[in-house]
Protein backbone atom coordinates (compact mmCIF):
# COMPACT_ATOMS: atom_id res chain seq x y z
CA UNK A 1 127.41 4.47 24.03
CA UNK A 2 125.91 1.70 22.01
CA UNK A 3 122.40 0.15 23.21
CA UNK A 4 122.48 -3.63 23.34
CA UNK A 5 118.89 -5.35 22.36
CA UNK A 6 118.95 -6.94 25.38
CA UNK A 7 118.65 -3.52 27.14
CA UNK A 8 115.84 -2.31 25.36
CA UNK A 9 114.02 -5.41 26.02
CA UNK A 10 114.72 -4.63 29.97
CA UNK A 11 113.61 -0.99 29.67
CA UNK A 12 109.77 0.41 29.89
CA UNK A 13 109.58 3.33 27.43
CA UNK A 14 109.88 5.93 29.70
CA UNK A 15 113.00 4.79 31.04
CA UNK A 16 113.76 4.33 27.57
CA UNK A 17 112.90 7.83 26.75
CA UNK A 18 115.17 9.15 29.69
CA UNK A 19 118.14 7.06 28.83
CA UNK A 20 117.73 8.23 25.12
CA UNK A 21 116.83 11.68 24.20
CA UNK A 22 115.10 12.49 21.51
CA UNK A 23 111.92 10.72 19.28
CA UNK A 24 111.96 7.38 18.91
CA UNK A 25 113.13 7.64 15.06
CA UNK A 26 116.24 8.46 16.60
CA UNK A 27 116.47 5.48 18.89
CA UNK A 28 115.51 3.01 16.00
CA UNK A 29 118.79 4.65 14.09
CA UNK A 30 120.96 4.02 16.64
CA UNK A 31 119.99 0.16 17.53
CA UNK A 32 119.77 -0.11 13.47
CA UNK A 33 123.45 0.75 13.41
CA UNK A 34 124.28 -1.64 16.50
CA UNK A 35 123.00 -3.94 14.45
CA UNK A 36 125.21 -2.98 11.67
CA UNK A 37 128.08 -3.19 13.85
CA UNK A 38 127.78 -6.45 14.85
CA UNK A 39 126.19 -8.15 11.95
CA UNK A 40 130.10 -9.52 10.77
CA UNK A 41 130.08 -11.04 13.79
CA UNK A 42 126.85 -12.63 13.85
CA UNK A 43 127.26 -14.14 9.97
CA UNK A 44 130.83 -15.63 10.80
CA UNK A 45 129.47 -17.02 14.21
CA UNK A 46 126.54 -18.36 12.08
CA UNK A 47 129.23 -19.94 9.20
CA UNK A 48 131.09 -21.63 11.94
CA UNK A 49 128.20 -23.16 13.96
CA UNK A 50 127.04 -24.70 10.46
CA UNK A 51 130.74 -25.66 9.26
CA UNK A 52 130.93 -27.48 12.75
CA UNK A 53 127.65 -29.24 12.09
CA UNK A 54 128.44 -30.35 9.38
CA UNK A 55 132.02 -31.33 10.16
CA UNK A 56 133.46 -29.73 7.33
CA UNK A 57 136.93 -29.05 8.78
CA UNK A 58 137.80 -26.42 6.41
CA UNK A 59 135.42 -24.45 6.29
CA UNK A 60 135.63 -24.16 9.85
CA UNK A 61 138.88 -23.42 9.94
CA UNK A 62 137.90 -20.59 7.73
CA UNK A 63 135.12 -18.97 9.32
CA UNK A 64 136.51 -19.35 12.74
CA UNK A 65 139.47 -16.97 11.31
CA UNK A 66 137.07 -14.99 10.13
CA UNK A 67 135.25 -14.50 13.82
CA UNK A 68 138.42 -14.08 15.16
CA UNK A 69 138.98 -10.80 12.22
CA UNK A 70 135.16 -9.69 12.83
CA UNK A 71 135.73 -9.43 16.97
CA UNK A 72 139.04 -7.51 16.33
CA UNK A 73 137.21 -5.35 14.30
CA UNK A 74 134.14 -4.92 16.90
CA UNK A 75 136.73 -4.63 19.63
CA UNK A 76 138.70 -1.75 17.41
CA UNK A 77 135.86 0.54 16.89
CA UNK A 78 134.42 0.16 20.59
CA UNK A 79 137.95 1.27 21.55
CA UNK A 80 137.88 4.56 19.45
């Protein structure tokens, strides 16, 4: 089950501990590859903010298509 960052921020470390076994090497791994997972999402929501911003209709065109792909993706690998 991934860990959100906004979960760790609500969590004291001994909660933290509980809800994650193990040394906190391991818990830094596993929000590193949340991170990972959700970084396509992040730069295409970033390219579309600044397409719309700058009202370049193309582009956001473009990297709202390629949101759209990135959530699929996110939503694909959450189902497995």
């Amino acid at each position: 089950m991934p860990i959100s960052p906004a979960d760790v921020c609500d969590l004291e470390w001994e909660e933290l501990a509980e809800a994650v076994p193990g040394d906190p090497a391991r818990l830094v791994e596993r929000m590193r590859e949340e991170l990972r997972e959700l970084e396509p999402v992040v730069s295409a929501a970033t390219l579309a903010t600044v397409a719309f911003r700058m009202r370049d209709e193309a582009g956001l065109v473009s990297a709202l298509r390629s949101l759209t792909e990135a959530i699929e993706e996110l939503e694909r690998r959450r189902a497995d």
